[in-house]
PDB file of N, CA and C in Angstrom:
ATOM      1  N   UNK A   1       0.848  -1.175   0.000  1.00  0.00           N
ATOM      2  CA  UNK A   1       0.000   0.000   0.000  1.00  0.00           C
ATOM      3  C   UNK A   1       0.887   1.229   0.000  1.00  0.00           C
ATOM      4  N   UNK A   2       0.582   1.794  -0.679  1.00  0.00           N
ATOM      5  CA  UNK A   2       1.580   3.594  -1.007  1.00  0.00           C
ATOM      6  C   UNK A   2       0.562   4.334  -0.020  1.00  0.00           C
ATOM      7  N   UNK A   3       1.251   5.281   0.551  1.00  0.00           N
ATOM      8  CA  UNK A   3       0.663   6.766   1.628  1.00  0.00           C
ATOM      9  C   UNK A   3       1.793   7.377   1.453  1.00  0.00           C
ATOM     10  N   UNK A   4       1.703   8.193  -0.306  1.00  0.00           N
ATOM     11  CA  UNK A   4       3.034   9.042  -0.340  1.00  0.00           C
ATOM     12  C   UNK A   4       1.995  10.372  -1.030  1.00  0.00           C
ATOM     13  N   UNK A   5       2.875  11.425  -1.301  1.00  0.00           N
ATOM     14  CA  UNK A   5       2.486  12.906  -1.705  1.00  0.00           C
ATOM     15  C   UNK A   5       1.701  12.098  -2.757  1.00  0.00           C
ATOM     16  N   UNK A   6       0.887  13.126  -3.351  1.00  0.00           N
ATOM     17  CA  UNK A   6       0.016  12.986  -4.978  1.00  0.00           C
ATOM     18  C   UNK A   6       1.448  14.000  -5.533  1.00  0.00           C
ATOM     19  N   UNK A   7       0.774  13.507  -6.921  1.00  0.00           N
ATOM     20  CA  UNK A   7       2.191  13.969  -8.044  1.00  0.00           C
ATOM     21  C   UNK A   7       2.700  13.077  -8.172  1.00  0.00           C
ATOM     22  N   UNK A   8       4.449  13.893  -8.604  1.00  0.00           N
ATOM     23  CA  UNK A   8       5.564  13.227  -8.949  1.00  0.00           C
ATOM     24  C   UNK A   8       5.964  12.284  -7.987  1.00  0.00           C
ATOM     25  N   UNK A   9       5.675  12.083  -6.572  1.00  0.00           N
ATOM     26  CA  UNK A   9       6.670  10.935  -6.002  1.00  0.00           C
ATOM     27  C   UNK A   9       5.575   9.837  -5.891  1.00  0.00           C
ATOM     28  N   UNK A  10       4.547   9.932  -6.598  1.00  0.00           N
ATOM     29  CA  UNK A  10       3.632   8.574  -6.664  1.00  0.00           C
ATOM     30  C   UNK A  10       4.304   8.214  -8.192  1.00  0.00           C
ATOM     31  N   UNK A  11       4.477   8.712  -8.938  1.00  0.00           N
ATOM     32  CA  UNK A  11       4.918   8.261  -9.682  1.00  0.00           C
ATOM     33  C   UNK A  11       6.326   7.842 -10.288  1.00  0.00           C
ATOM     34  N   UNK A  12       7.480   8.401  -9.402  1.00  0.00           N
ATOM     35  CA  UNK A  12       8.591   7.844  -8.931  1.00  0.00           C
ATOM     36  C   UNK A  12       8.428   6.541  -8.473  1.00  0.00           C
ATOM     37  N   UNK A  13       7.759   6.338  -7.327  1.00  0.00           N
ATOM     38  CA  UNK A  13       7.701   5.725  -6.334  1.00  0.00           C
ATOM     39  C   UNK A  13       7.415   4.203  -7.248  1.00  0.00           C
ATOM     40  N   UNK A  14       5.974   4.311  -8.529  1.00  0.00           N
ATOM     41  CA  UNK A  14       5.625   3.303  -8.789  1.00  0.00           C
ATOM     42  C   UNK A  14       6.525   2.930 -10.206  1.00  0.00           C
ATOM     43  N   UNK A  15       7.651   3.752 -10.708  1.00  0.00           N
ATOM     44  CA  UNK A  15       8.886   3.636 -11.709  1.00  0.00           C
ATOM     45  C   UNK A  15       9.524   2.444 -10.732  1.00  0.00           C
ATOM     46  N   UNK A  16      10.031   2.673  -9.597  1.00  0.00           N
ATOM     47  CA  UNK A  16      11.013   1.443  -8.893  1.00  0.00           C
ATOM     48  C   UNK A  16       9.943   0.216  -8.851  1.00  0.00           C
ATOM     49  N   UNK A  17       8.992   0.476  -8.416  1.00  0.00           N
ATOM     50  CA  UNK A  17       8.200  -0.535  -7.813  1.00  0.00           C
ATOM     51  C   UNK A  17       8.358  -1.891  -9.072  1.00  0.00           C
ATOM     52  N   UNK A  18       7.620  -0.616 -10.108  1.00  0.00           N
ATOM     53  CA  UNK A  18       7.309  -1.858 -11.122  1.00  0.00           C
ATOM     54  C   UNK A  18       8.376  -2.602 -11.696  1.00  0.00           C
ATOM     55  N   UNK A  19       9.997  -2.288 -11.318  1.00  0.00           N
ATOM     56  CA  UNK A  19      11.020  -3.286 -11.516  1.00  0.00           C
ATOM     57  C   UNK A  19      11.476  -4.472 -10.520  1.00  0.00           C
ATOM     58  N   UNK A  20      10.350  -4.622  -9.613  1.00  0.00           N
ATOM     59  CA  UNK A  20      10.471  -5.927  -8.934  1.00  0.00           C
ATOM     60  C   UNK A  20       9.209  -6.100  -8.581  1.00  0.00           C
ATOM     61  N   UNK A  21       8.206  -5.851  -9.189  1.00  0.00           N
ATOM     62  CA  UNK A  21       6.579  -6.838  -8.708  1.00  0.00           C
ATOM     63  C   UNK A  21       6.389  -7.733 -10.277  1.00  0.00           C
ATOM     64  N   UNK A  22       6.443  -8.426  -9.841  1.00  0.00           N
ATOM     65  CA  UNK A  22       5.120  -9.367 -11.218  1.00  0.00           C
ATOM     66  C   UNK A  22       3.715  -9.325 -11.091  1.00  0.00           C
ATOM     67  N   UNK A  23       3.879  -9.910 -12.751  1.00  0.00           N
ATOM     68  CA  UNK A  23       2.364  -9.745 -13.278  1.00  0.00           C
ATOM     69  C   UNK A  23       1.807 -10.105 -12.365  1.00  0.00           C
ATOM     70  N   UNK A  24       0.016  -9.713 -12.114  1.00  0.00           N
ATOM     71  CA  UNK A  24      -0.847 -10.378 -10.859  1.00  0.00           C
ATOM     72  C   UNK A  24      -0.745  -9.555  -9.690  1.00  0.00           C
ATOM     73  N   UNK A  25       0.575  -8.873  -9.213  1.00  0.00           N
ATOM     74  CA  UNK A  25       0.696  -8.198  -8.342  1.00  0.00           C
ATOM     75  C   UNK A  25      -0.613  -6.697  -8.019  1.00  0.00           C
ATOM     76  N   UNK A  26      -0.440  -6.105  -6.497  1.00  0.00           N
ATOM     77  CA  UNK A  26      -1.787  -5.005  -6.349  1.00  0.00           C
ATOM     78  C   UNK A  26      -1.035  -4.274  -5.702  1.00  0.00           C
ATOM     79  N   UNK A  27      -0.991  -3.154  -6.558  1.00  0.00           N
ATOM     80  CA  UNK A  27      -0.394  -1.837  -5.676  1.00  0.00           C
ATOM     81  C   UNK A  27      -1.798  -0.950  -5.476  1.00  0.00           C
ATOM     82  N   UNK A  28      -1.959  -0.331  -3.819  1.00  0.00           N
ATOM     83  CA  UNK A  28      -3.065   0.219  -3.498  1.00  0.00           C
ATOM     84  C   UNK A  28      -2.323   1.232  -3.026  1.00  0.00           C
ATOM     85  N   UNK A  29      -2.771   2.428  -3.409  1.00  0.00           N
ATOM     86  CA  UNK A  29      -2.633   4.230  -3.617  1.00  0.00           C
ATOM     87  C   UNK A  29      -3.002   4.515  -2.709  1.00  0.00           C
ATOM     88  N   UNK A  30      -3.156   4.545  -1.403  1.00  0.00           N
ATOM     89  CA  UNK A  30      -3.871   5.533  -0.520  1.00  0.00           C
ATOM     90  C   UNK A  30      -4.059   7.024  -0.487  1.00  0.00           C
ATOM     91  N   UNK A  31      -3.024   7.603  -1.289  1.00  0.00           N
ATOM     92  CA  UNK A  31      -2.974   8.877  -1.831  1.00  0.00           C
ATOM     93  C   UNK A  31      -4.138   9.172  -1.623  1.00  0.00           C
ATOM     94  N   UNK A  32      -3.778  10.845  -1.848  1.00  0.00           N
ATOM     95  CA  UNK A  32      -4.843  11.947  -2.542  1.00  0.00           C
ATOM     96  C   UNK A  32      -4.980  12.261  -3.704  1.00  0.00           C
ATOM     97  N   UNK A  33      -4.288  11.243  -4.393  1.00  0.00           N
ATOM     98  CA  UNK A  33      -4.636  11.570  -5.673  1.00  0.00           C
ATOM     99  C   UNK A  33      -5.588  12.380  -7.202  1.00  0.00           C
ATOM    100  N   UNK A  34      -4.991  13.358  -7.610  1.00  0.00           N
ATOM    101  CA  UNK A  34      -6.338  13.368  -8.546  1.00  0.00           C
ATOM    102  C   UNK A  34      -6.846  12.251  -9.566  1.00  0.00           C
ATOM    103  N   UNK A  35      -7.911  12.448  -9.689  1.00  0.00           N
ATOM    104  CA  UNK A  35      -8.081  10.788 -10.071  1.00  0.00           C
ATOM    105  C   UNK A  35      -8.020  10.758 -11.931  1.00  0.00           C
ATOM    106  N   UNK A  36      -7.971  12.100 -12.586  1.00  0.00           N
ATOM    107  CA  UNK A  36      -7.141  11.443 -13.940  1.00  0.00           C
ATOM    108  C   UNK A  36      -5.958  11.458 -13.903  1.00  0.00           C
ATOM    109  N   UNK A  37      -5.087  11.027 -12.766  1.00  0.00           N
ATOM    110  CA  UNK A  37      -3.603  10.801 -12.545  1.00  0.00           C
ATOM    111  C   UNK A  37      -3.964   9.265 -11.909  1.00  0.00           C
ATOM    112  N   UNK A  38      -4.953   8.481 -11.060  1.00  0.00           N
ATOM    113  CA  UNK A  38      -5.131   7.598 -10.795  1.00  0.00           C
ATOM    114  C   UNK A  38      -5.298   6.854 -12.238  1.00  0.00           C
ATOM    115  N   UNK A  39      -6.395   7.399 -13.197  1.00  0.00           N
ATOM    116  CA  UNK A  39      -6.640   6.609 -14.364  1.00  0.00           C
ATOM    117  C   UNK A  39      -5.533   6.157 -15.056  1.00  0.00           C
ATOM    118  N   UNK A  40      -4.632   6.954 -15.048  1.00  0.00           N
ATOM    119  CA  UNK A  40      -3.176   7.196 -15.854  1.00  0.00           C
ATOM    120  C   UNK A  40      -2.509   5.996 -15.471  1.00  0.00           C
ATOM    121  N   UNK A  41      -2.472   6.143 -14.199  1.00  0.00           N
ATOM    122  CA  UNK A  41      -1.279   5.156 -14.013  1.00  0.00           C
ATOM    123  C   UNK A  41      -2.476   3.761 -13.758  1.00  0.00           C
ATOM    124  N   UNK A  42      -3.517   3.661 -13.585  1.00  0.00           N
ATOM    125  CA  UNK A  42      -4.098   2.074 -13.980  1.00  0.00           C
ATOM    126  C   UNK A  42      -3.535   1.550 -14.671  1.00  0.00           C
ATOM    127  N   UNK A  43      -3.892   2.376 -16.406  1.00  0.00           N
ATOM    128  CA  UNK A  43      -3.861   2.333 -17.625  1.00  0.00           C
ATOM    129  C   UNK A  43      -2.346   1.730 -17.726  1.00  0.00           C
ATOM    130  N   UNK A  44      -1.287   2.491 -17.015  1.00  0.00           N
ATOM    131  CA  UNK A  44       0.425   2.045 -17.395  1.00  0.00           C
ATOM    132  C   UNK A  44       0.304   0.930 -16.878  1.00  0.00           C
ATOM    133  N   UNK A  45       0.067   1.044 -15.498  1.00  0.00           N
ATOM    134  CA  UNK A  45       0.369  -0.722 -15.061  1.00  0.00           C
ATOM    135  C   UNK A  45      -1.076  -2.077 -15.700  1.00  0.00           C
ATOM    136  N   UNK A  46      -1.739  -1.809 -15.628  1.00  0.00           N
ATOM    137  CA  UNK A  46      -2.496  -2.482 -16.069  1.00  0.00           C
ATOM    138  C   UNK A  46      -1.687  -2.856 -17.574  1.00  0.00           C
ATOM    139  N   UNK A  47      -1.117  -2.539 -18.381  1.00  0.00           N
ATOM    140  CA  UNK A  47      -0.129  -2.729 -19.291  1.00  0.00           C
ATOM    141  C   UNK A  47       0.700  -4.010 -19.093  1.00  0.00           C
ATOM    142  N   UNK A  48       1.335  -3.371 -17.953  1.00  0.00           N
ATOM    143  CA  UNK A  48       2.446  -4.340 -17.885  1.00  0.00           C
ATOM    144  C   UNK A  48       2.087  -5.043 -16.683  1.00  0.00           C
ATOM    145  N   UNK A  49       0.520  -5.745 -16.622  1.00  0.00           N
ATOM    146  CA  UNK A  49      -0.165  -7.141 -15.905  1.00  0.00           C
ATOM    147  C   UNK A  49       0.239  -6.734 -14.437  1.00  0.00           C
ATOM    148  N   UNK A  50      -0.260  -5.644 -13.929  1.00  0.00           N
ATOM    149  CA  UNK A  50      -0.169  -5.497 -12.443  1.00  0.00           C
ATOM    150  C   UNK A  50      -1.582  -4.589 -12.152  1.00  0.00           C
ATOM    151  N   UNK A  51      -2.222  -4.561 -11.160  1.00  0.00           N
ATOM    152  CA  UNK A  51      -3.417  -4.234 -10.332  1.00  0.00           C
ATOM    153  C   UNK A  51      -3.380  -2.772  -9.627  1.00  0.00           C
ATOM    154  N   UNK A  52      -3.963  -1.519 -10.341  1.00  0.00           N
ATOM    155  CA  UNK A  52      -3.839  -0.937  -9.436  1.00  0.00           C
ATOM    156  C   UNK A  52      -4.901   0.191  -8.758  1.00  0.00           C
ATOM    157  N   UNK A  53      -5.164   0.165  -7.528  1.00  0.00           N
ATOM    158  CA  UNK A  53      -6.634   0.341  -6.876  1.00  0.00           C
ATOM    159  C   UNK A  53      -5.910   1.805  -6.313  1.00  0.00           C
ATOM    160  N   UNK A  54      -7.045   2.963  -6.444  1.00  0.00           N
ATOM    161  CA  UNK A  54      -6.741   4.211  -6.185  1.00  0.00           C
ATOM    162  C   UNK A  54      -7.724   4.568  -5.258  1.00  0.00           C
ATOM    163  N   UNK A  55      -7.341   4.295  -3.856  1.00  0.00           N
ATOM    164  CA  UNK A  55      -8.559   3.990  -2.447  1.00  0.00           C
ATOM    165  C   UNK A  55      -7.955   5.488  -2.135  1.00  0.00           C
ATOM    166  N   UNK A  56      -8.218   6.521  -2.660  1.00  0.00           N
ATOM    167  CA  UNK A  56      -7.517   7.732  -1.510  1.00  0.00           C
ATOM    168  C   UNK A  56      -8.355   8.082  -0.279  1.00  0.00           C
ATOM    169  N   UNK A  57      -7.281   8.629   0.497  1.00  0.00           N
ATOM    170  CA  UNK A  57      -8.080   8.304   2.290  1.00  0.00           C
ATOM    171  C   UNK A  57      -7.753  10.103   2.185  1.00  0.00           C
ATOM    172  N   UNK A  58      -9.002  10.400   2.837  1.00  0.00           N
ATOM    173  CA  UNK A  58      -9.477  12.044   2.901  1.00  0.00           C
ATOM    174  C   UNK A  58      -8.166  12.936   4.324  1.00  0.00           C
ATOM    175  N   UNK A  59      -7.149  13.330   3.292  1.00  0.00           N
ATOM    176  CA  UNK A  59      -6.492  13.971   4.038  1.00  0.00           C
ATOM    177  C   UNK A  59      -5.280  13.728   3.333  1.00  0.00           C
ATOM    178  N   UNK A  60      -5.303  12.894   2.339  1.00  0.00           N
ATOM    179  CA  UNK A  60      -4.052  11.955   1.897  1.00  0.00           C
ATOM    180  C   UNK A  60      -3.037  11.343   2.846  1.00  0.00           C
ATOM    181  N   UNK A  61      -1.415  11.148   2.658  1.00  0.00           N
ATOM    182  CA  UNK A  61      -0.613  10.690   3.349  1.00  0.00           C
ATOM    183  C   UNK A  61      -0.617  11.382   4.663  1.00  0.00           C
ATOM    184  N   UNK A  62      -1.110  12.675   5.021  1.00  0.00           N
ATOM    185  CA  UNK A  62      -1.114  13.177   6.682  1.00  0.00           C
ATOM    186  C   UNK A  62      -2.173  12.916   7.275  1.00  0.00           C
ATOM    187  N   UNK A  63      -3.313  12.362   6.813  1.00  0.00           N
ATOM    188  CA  UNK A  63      -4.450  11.967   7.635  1.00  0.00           C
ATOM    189  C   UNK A  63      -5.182  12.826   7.418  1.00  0.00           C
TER     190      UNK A  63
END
């Protein structure tokens, strides 16, 4: 589960990730994401056979 900034370090964050999860794998966003930046990155990983659920929790990573 990610609880990092929205933006660029969610998407840093999921550049490393996706060089050691396999296909099948579920990365869950807790972010605050805006959510055509959630769609975005479905769309990439869903590509390359990984799961990804954009649950943002109201406050983002500080609560």
């Amino acid at each position: 589960m990610l609880m990092v900034k929205a933006g660029a370090p969610v998407d840093a964050l999921l550049e490393q990730l996706t060089r050691v999860l396999e296909s099948g794998d579920i990365i869950i966003d807790g972010g605050n994401s805006h959510f055509r930046d959630t769609q975005r990155r479905a769309e990439m990983l869903t590509a390359k056979g990984l799961h990804y659920l954009g649950v943002g929790v109201s406050g983002g990573e500080a609560g």
